[in-house]
C-alpha atoms as a PDB file:
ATOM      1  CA  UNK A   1      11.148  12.535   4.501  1.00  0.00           C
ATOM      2  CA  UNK A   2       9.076  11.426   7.650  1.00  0.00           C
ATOM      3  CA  UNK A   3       8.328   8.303   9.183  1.00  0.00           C
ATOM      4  CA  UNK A   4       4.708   6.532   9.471  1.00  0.00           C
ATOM      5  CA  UNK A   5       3.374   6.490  12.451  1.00  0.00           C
ATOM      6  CA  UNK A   6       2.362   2.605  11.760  1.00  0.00           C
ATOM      7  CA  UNK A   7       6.368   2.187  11.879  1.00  0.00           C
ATOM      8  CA  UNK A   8       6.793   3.797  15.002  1.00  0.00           C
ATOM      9  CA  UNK A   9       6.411   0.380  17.182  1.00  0.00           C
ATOM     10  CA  UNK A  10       8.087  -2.006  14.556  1.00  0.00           C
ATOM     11  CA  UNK A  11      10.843   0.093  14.102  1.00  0.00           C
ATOM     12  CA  UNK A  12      11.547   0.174  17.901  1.00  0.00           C
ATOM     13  CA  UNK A  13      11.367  -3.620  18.062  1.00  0.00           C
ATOM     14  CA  UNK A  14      14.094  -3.801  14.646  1.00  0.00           C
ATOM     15  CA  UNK A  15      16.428  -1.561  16.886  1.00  0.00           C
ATOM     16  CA  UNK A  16      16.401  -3.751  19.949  1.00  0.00           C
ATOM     17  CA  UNK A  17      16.733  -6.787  18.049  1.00  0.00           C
ATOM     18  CA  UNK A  18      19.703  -5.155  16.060  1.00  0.00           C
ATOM     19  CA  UNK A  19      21.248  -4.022  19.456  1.00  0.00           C
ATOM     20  CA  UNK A  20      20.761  -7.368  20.875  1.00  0.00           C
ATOM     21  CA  UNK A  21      22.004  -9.315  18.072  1.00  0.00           C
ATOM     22  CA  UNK A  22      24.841  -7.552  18.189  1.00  0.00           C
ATOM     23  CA  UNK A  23      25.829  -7.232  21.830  1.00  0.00           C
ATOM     24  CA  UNK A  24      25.715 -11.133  21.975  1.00  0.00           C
ATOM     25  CA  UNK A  25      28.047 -11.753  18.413  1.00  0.00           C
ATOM     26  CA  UNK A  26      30.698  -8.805  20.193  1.00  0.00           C
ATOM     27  CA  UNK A  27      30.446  -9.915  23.562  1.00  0.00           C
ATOM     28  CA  UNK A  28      31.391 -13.850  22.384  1.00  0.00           C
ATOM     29  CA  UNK A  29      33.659 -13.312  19.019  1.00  0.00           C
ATOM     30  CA  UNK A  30      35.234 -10.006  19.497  1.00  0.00           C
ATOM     31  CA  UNK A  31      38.428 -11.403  20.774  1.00  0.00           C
ATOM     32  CA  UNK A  32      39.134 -13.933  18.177  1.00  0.00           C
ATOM     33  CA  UNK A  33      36.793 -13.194  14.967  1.00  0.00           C
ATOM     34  CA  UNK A  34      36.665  -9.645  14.545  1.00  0.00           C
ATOM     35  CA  UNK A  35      35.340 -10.145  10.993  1.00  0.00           C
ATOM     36  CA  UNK A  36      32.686 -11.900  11.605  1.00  0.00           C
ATOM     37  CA  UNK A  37      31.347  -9.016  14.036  1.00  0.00           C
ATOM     38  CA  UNK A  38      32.144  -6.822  11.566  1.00  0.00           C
ATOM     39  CA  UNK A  39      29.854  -8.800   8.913  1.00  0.00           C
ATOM     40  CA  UNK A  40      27.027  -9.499  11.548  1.00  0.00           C
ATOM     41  CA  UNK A  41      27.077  -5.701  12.298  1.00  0.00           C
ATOM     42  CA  UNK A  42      26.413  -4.251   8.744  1.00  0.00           C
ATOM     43  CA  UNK A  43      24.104  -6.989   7.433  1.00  0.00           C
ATOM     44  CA  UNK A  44      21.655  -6.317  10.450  1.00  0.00           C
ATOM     45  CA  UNK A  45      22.247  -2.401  10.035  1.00  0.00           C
ATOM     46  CA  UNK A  46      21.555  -3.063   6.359  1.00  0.00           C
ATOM     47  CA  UNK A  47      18.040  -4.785   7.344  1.00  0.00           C
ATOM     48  CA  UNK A  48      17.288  -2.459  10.197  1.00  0.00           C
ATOM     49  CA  UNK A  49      17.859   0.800   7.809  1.00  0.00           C
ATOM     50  CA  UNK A  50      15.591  -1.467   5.233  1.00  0.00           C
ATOM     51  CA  UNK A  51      12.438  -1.839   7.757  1.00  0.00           C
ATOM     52  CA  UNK A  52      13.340   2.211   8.265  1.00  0.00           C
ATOM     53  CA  UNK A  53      12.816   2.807   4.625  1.00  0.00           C
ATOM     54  CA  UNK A  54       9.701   0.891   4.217  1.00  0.00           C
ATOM     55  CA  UNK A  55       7.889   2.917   6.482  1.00  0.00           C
ATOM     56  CA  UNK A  56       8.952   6.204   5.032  1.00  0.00           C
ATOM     57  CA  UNK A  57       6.750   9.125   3.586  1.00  0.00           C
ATOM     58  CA  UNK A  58       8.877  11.015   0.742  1.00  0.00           C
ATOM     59  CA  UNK A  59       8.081  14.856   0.371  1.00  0.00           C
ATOM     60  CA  UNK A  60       6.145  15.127  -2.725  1.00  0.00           C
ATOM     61  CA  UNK A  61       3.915  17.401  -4.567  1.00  0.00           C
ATOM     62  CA  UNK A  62       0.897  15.994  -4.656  1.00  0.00           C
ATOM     63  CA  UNK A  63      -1.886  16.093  -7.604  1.00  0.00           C
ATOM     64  CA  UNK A  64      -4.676  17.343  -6.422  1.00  0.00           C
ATOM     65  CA  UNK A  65      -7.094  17.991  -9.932  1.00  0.00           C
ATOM     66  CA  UNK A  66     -11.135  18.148  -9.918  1.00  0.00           C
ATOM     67  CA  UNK A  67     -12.258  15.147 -12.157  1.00  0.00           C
ATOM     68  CA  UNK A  68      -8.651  13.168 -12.263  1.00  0.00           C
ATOM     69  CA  UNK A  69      -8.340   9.840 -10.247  1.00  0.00           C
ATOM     70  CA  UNK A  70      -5.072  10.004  -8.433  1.00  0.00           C
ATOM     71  CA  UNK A  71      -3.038   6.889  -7.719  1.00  0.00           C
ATOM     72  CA  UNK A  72      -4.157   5.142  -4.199  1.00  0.00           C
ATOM     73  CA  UNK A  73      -0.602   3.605  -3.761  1.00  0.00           C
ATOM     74  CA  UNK A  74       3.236   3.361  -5.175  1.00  0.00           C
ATOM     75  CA  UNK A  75       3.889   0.506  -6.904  1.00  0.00           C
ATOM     76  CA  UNK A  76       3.914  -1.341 -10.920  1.00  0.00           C
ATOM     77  CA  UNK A  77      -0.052  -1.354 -12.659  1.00  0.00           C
ATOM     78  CA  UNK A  78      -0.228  -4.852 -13.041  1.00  0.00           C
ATOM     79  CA  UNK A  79      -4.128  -5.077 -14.486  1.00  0.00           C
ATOM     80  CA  UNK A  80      -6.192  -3.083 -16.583  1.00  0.00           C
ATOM     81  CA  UNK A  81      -8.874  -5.036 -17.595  1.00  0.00           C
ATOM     82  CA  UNK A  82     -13.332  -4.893 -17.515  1.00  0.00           C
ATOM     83  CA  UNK A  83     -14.569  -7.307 -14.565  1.00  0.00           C
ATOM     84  CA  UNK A  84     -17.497  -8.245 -12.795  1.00  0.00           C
ATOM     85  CA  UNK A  85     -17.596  -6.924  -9.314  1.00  0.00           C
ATOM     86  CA  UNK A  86     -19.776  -9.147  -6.754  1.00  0.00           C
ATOM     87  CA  UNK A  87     -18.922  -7.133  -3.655  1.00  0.00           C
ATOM     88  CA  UNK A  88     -20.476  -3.643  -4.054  1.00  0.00           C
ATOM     89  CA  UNK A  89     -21.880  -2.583  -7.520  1.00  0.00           C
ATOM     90  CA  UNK A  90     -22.665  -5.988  -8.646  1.00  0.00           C
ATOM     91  CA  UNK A  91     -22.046  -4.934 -12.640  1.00  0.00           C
ATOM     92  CA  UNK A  92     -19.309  -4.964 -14.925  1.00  0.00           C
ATOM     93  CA  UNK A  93     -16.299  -2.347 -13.612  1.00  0.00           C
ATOM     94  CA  UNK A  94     -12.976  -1.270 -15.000  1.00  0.00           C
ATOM     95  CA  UNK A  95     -10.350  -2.507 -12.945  1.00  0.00           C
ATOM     96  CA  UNK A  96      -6.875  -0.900 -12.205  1.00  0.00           C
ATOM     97  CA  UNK A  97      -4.548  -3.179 -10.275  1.00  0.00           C
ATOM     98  CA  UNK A  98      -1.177  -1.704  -8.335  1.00  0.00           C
ATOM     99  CA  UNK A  99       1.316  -3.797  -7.176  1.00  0.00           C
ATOM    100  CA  UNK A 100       3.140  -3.077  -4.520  1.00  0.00           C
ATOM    101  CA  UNK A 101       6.819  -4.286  -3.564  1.00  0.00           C
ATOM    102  CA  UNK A 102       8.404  -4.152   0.280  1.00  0.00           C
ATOM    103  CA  UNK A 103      10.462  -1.222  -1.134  1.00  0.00           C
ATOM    104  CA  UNK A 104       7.478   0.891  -2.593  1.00  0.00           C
ATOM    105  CA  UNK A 105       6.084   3.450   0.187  1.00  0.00           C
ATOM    106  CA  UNK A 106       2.881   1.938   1.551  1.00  0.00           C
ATOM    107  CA  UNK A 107       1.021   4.449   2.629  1.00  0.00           C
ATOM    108  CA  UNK A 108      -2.090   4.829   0.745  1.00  0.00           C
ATOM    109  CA  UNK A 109      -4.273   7.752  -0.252  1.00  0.00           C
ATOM    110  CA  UNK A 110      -7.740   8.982  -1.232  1.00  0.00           C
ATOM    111  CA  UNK A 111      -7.942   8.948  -5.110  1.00  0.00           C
ATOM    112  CA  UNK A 112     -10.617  11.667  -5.450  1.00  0.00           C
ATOM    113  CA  UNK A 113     -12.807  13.923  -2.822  1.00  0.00           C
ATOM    114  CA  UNK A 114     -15.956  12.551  -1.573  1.00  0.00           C
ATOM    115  CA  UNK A 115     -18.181  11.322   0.712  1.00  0.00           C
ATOM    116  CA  UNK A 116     -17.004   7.717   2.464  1.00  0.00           C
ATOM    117  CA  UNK A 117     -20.703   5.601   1.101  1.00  0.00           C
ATOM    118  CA  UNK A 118     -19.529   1.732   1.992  1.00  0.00           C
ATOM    119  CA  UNK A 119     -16.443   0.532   4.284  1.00  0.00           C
ATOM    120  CA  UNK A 120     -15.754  -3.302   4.827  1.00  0.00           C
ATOM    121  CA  UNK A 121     -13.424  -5.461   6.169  1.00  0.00           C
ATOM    122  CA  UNK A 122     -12.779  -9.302   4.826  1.00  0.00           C
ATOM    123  CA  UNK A 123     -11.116 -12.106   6.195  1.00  0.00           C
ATOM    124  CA  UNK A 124      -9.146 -14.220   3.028  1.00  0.00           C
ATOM    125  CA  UNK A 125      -6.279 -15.963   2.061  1.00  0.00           C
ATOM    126  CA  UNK A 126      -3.015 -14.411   1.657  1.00  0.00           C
ATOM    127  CA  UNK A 127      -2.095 -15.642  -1.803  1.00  0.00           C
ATOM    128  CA  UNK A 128       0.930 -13.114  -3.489  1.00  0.00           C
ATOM    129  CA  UNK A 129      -0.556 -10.205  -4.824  1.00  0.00           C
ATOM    130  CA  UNK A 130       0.058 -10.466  -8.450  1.00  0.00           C
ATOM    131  CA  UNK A 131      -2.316 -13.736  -8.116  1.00  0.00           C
ATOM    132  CA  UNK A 132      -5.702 -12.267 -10.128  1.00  0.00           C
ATOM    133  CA  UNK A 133      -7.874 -14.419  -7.461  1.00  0.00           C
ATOM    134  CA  UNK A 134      -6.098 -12.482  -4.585  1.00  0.00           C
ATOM    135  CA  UNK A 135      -8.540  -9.547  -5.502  1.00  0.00           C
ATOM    136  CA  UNK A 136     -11.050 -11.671  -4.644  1.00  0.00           C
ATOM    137  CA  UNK A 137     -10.000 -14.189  -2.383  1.00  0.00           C
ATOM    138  CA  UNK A 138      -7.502 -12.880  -0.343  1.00  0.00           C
ATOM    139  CA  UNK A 139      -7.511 -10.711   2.947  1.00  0.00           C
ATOM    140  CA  UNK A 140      -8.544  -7.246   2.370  1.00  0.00           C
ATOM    141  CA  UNK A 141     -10.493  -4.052   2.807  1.00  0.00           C
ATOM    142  CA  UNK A 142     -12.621  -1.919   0.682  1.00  0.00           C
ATOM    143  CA  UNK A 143     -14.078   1.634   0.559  1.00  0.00           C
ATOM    144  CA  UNK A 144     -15.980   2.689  -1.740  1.00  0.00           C
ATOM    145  CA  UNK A 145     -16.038   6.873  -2.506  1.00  0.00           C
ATOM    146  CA  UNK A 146     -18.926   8.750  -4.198  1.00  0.00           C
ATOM    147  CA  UNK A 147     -17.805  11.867  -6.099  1.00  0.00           C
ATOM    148  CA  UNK A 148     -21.128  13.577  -7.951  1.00  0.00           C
ATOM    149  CA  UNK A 149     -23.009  10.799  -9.558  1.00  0.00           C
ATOM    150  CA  UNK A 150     -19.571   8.525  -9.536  1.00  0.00           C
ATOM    151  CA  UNK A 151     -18.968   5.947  -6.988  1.00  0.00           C
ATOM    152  CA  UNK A 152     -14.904   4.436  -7.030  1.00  0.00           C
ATOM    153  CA  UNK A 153     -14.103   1.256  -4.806  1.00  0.00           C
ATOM    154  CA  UNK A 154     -10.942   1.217  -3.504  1.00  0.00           C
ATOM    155  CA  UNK A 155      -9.552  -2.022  -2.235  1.00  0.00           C
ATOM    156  CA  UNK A 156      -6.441  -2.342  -0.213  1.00  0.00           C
ATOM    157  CA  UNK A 157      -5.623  -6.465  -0.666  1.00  0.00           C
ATOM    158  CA  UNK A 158      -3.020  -8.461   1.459  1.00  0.00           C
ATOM    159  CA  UNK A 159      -0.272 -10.369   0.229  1.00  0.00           C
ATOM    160  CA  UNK A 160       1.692 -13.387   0.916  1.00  0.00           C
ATOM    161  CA  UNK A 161       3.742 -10.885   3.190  1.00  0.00           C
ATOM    162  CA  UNK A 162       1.500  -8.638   4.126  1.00  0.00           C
ATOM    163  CA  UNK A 163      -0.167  -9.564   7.085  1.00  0.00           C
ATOM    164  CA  UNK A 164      -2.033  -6.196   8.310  1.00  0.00           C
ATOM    165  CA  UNK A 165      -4.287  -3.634   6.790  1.00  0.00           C
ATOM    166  CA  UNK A 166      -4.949  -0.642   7.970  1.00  0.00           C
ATOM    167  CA  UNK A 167      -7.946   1.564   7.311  1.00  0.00           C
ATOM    168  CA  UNK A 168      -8.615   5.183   8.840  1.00  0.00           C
ATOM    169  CA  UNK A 169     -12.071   5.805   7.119  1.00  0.00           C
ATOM    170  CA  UNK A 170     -15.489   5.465   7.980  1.00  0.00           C
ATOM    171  CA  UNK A 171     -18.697   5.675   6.324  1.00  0.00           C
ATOM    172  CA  UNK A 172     -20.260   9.328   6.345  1.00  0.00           C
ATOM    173  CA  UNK A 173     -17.129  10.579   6.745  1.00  0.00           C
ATOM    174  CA  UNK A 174     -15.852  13.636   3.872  1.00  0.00           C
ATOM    175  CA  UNK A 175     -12.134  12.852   2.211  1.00  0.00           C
ATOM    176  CA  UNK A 176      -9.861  14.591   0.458  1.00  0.00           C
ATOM    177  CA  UNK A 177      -7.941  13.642  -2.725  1.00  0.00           C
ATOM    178  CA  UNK A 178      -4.469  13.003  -1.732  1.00  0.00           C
ATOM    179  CA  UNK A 179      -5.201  12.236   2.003  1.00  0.00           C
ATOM    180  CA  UNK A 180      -4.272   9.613   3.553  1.00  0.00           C
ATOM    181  CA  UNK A 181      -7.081   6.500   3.371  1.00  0.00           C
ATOM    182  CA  UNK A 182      -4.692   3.749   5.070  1.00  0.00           C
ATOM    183  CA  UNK A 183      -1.209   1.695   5.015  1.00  0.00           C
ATOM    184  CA  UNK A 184      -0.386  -1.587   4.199  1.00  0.00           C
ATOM    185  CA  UNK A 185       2.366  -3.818   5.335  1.00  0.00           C
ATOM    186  CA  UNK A 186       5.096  -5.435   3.919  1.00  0.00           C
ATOM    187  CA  UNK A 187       3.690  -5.526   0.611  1.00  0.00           C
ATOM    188  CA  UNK A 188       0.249  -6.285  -1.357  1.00  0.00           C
ATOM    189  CA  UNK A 189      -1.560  -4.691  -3.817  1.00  0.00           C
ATOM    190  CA  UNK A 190      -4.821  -1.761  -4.154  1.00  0.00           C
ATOM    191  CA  UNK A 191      -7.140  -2.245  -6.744  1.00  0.00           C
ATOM    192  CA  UNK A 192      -9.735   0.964  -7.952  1.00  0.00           C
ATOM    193  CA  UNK A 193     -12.800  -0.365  -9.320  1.00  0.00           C
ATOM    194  CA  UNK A 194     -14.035   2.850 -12.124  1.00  0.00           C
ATOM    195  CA  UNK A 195     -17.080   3.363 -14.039  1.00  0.00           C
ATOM    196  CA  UNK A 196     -16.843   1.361 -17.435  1.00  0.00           C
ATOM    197  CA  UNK A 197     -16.058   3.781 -19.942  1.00  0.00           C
ATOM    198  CA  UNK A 198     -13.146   5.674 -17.749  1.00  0.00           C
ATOM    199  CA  UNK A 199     -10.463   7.027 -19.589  1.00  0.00           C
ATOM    200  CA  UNK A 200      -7.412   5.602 -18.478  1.00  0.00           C
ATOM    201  CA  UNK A 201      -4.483   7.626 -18.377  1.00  0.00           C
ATOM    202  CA  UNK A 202      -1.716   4.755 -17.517  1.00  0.00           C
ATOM    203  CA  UNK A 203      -0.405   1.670 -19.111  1.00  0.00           C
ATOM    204  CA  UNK A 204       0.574  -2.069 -17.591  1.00  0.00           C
ATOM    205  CA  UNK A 205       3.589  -2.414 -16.107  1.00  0.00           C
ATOM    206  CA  UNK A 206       3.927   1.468 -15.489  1.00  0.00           C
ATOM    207  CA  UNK A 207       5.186   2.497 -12.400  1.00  0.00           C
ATOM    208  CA  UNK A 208       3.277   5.011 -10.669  1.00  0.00           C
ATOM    209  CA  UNK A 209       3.454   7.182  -7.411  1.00  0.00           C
ATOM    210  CA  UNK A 210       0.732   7.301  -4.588  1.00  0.00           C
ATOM    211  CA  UNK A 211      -0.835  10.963  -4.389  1.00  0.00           C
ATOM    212  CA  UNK A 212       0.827  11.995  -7.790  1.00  0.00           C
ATOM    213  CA  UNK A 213       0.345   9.727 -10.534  1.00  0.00           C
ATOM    214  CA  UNK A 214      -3.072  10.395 -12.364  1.00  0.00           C
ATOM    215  CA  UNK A 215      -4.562   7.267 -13.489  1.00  0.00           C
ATOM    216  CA  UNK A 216      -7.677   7.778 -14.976  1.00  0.00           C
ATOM    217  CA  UNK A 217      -9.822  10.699 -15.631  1.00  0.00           C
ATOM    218  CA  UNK A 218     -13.429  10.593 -14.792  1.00  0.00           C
END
């Protein structure tokens, strides 16, 4: 396991806040309330080692398959359902929601090889993710990746916790299945918009892994 580089400066903060917080509570109750120290000490340990986790990257074999759309993100499928996209394609779309909790891993990854065709930032609300009009309404960026003759939109959607996005691609630019396409934190949600007719290969409420988990097959 490795850590994100997106964790690199929050992680440093956690540690001096933990070291802090627990200078003062030593320095001022050592000598009569040893126990309470004690209690301070593990319960910020126990939060530090928590904003550790979040930003970790597991070792995992990743799925890399020709004509299989690989899950974008960790997290519970919350939404399988036909829609009307507005954004991009302006037609009917299958949409696969994944929610994500603080504890999944957030990085998030290229579903399929392509070529980077649309790339767009939007300002929104930050209503909790499992809210359907957070897909819409809601702060949140989307990519859209051509493959052949099929175009995916991948949209990485704060939360009522997550309060940054961050995107690495750019339009022209060549991906890889599997690579990474971004991080989100403390929790949100990535929806793929697919060609109508996509066979999908998960169910609701499955929980899937980013980079492994095929979810549809084009």
């Amino acid at each position: 396991m490795t850590i994100h580089r997106e964790g690199y400066k929050s992680i440093a903060i956690g540690t001096l806040i933990f070291g802090a917080i627990n200078l003062i509570v030593f320095y001022f109750f050592s000598a009569s309330l040893m126990w309470l120290c004690a209690v301070i000490f593990f319960i910020t340990l126990g939060l530090l080692l928590f904003l550790v986790s979040f930003f970790r990257i597991p070792n995992r074999k990743l799925t890399i398959i020709d004509g299989a759309v690989v899950a974008p993100a960790d997290g519970k499928v919350v939404v399988i359902e036909e829609t009307v996209d507005l954004e991009y394609f302006k037609d009917k779309r299958l949409q696969v929601s994944i929610f994500m909790s603080p504890a999944n891993v957030h990085v998030n990854r290229n579903p399929i090889d392509g070529d980077v065709l649309y790339n767009q930032y939007h300002k929104g609300k930050f209503l909790v993710a499992w809210d359907p009009k957070s897909s819409t309404d809601n702060e949140r960026h989307s990519v859209v990746i051509r493959n052949g003759n099929t175009e995916i939109l991948v949209k990485q959607i704060a939360g009522a916790l997550a309060k940054r996005i961050v995107n690495y691609l750019a339009v022209g630019q060549k991906v890889k299945q599997t690579e990474e396409m971004g991080f989100i934190k403390f929790g949100s949600r990535v929806d793929l918009l697919l060609p109508v007719g996509t066979k999908v290969n998960v169910t609701l409420n499955q929980v899937v892994q980013g980079g492994v988990t095929v979810i549809a097959t084009l």
